[in-house]
C-alpha atoms as a PDB file:
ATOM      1  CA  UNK A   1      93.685  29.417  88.386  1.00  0.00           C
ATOM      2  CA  UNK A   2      96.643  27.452  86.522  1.00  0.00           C
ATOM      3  CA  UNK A   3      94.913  24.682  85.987  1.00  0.00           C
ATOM      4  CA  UNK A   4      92.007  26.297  84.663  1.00  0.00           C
ATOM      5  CA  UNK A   5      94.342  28.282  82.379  1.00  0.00           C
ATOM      6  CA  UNK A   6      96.102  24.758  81.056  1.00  0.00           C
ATOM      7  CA  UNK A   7      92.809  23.423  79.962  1.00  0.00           C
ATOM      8  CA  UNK A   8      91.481  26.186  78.223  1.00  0.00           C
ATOM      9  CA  UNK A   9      94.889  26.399  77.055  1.00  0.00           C
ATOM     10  CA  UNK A  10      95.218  23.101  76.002  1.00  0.00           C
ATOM     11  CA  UNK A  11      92.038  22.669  74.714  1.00  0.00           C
ATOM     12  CA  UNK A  12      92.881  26.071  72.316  1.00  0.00           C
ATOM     13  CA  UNK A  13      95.933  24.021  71.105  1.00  0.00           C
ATOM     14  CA  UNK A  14      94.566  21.067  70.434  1.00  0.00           C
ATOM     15  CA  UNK A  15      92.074  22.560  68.407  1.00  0.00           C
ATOM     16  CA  UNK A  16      94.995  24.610  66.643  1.00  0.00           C
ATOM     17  CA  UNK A  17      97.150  21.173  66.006  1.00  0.00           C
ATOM     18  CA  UNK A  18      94.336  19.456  64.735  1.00  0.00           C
ATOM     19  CA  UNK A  19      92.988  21.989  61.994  1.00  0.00           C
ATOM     20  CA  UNK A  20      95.868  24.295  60.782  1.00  0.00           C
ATOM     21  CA  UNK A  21      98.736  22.584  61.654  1.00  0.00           C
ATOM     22  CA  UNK A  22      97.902  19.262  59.662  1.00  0.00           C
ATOM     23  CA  UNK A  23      98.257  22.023  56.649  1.00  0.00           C
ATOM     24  CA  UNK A  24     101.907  23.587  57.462  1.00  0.00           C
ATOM     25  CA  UNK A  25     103.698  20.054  57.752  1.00  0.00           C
ATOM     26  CA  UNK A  26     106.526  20.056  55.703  1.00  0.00           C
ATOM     27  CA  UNK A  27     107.799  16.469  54.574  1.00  0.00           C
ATOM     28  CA  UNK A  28     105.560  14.733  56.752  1.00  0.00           C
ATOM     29  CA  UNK A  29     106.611  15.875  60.051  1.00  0.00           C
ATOM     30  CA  UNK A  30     104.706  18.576  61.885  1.00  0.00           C
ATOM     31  CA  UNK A  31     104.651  20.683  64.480  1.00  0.00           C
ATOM     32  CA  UNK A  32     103.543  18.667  67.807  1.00  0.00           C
ATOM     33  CA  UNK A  33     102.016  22.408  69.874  1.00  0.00           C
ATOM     34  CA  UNK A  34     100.881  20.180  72.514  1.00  0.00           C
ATOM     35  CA  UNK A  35     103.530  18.833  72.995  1.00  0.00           C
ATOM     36  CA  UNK A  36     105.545  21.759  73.180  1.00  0.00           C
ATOM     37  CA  UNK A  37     103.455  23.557  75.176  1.00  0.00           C
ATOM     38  CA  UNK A  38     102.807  20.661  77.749  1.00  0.00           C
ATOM     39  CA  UNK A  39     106.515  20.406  78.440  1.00  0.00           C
ATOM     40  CA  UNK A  40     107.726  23.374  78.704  1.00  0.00           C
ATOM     41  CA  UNK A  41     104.554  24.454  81.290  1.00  0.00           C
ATOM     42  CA  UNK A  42     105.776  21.251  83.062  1.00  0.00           C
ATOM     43  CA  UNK A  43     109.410  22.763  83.156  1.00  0.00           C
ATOM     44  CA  UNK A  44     108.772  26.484  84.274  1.00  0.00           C
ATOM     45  CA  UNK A  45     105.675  26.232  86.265  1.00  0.00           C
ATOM     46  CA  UNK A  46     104.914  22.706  87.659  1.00  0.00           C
ATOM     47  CA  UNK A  47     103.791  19.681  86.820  1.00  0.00           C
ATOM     48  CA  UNK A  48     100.243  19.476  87.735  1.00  0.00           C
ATOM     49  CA  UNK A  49      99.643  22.315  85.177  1.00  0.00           C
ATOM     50  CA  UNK A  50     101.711  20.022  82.559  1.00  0.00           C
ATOM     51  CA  UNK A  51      99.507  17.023  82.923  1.00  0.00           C
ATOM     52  CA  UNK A  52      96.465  18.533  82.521  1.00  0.00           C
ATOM     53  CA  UNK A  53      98.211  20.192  79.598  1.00  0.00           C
ATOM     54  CA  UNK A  54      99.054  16.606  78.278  1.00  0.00           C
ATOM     55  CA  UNK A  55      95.834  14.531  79.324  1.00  0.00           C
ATOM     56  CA  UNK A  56      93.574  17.070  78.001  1.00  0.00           C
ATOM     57  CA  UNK A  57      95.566  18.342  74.829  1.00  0.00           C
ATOM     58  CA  UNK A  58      96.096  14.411  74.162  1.00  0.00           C
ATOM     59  CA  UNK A  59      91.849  13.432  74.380  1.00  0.00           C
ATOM     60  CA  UNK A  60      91.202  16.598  72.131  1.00  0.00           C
ATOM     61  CA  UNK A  61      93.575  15.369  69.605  1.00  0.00           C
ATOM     62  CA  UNK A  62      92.690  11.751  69.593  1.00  0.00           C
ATOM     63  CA  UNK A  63      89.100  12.737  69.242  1.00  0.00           C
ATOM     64  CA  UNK A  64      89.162  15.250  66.728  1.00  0.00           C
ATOM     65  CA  UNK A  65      92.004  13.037  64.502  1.00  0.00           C
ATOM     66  CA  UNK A  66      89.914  10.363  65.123  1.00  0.00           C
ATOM     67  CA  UNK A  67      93.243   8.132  66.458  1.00  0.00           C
ATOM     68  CA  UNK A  68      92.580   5.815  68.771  1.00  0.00           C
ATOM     69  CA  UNK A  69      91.324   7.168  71.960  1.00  0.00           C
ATOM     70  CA  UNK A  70      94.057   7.443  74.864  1.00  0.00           C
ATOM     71  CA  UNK A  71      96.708   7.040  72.557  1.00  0.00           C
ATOM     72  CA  UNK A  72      98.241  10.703  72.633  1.00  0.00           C
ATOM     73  CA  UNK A  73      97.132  11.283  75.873  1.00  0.00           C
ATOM     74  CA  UNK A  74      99.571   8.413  76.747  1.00  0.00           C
ATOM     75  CA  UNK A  75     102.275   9.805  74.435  1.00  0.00           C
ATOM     76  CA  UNK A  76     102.579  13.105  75.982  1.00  0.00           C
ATOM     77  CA  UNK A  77     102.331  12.128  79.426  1.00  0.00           C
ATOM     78  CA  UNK A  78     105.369  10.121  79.053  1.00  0.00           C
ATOM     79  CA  UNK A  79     106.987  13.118  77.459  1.00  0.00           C
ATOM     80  CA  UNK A  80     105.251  15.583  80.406  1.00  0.00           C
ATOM     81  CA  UNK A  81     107.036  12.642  82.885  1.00  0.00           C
ATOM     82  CA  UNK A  82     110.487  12.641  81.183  1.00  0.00           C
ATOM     83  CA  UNK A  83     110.374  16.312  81.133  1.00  0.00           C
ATOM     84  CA  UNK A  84     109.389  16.635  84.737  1.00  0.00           C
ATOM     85  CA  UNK A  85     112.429  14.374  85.566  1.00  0.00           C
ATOM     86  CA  UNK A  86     114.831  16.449  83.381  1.00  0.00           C
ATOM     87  CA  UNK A  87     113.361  19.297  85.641  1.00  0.00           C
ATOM     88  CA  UNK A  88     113.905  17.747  88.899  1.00  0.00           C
ATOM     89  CA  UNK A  89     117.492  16.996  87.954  1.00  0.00           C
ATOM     90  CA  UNK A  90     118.513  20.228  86.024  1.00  0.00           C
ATOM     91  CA  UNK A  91     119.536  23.072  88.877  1.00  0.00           C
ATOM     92  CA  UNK A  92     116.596  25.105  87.516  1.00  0.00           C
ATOM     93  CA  UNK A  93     114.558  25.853  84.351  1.00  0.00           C
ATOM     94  CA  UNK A  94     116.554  27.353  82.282  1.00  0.00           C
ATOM     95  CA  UNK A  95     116.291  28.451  78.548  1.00  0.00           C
ATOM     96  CA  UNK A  96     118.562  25.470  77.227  1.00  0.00           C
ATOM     97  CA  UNK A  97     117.618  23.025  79.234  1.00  0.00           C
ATOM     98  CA  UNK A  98     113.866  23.369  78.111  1.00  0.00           C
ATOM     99  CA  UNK A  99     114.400  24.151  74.579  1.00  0.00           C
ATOM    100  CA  UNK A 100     116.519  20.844  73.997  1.00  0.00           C
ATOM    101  CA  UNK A 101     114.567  18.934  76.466  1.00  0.00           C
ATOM    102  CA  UNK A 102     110.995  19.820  74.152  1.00  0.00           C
ATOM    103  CA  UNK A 103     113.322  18.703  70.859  1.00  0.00           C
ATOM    104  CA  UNK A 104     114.261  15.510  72.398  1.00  0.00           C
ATOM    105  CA  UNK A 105     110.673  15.155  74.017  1.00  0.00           C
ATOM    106  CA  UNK A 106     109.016  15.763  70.426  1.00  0.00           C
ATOM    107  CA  UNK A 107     111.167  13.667  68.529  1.00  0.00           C
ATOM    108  CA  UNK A 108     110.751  10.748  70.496  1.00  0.00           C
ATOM    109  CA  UNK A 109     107.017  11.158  70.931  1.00  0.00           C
ATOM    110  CA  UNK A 110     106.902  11.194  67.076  1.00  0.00           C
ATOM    111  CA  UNK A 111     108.013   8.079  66.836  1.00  0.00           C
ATOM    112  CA  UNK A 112     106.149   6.453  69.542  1.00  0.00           C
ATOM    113  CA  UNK A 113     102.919   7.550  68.053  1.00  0.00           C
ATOM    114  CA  UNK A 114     104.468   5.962  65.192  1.00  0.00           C
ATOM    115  CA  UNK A 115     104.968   2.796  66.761  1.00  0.00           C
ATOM    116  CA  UNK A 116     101.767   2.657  68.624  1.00  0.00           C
ATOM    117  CA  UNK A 117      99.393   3.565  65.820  1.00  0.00           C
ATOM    118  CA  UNK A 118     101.459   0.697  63.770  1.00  0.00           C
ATOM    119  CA  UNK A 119     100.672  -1.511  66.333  1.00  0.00           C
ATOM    120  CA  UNK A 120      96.935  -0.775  66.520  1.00  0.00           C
ATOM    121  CA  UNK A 121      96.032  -0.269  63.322  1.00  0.00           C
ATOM    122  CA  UNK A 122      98.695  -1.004  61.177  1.00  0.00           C
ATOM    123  CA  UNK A 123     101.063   1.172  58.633  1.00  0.00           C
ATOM    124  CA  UNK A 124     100.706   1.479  55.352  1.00  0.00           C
ATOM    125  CA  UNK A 125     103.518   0.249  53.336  1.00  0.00           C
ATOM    126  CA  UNK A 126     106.427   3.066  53.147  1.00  0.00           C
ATOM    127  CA  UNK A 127     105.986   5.019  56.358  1.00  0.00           C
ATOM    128  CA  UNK A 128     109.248   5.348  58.102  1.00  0.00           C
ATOM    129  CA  UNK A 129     108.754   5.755  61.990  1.00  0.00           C
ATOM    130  CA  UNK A 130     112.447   7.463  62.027  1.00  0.00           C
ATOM    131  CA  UNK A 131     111.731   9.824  59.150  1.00  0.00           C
ATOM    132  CA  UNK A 132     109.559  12.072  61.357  1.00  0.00           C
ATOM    133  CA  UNK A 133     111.726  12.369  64.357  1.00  0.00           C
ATOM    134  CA  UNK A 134     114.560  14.714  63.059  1.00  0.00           C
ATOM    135  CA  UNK A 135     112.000  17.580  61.813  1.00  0.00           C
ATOM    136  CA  UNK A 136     109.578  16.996  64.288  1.00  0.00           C
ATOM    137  CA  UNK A 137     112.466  17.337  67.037  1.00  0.00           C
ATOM    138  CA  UNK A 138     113.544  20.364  65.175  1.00  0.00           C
ATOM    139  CA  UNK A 139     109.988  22.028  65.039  1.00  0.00           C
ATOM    140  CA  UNK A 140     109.436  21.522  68.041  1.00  0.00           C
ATOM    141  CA  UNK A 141     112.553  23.123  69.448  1.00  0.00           C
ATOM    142  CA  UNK A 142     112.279  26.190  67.568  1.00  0.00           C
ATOM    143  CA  UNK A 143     108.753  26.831  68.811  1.00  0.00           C
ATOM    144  CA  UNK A 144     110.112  26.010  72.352  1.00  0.00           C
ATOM    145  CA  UNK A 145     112.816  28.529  71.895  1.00  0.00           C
ATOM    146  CA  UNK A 146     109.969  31.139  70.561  1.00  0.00           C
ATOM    147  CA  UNK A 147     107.561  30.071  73.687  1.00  0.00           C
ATOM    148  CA  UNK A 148     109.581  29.395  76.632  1.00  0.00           C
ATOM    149  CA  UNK A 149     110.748  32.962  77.502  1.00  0.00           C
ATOM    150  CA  UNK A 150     107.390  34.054  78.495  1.00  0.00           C
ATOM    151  CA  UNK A 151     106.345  31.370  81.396  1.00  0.00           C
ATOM    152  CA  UNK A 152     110.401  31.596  82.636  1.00  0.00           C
ATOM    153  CA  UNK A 153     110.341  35.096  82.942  1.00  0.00           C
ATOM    154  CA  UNK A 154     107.039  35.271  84.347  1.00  0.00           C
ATOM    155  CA  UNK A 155     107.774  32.573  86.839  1.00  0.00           C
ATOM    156  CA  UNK A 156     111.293  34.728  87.634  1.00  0.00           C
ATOM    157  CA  UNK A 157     109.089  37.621  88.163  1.00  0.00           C
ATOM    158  CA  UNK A 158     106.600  35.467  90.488  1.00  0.00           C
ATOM    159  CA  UNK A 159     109.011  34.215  92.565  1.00  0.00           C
ATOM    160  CA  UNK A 160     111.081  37.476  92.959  1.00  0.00           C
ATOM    161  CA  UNK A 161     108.513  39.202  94.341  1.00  0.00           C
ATOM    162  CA  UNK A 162     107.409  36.361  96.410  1.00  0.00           C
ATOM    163  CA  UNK A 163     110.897  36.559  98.069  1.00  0.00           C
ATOM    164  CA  UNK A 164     110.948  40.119  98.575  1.00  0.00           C
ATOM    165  CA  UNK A 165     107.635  40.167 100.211  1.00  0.00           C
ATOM    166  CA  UNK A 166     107.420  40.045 104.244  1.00  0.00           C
ATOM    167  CA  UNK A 167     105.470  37.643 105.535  1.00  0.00           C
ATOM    168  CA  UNK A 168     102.670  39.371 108.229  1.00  0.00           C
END
């Protein structure tokens, strides 16, 4: 049932990022929702869940920004990866720990997509791959801070009551 709610989910968010977003960025950075949703399902529920987030999220955005295809897939696994590794060495998920983690994520994915689309395509003259990464890290962490209370405390409420259940 996760998995099937990370698709959907994902596929709702890249749709999201891809028509109203492009229209709220401020100074050329904007606000990455895949991203931020892909790592901080990775952190509080489980990976599995977070790739399809990423792999998913990432083809619906390539497609429908017509970027070359695979190329934000790629990006946000490695972000769903370095998150999952934060995860596994962090105690448990907690609030901090995925907020930053998401701003760090995000503003290092900005500039690899940078990078990457430079390298494909080619920049036009003027674009800074740098520029991006400070508000996009920002962005990012904010709506981390506004989105992951609801999958921590639902995953605190999950396994509490999986502990105080007795096992027939």
């Amino acid at each position: 049932m996760s998995l099937v709610l990370a698709a959907v989910g994902a596929a709702v968010a890249a749709l999201i990022q891809s028509s109203i977003l492009p229209f709220t960025a401020a100074g050329g950075a904007g606000l990455d929702l895949v991203l931020v949703l892909a790592v901080v399902w990775t952190m509080t529920v489980g990976l599995e869940g977070g790739l399809v987030w990423a792999f998913l999220g990432g083809l619906l955005i390539d497609v429908l920004l017509m970027r070359p295809l695979g190329l934000t897939a790629f990006v946000l696994l490695l972000a769903v990866g370095a998150a999952w590794l934060v995860g596994r060495v962090s105690p448990r998920s907690s609030y901090p720990i995925v907020v930053v983690t998401t701003a760090v994520s995000a503003a290092l994915a900005s500039v690899l997509t940078v990078v990457l689309i430079g390298a494909l395509r080619g920049l036009p003259p003027g674009v800074d791959p740098v520029a991006q990464a400070v508000p996009s890290g920002f962005l990012a962490g904010l709506a981390a801070a506004v989105i992951a209370p609801i999958p921590i405390l639902v995953q605190r409420r999950w396994l509490h009551d999986e502990i105080d259940r007795v096992d027939w």
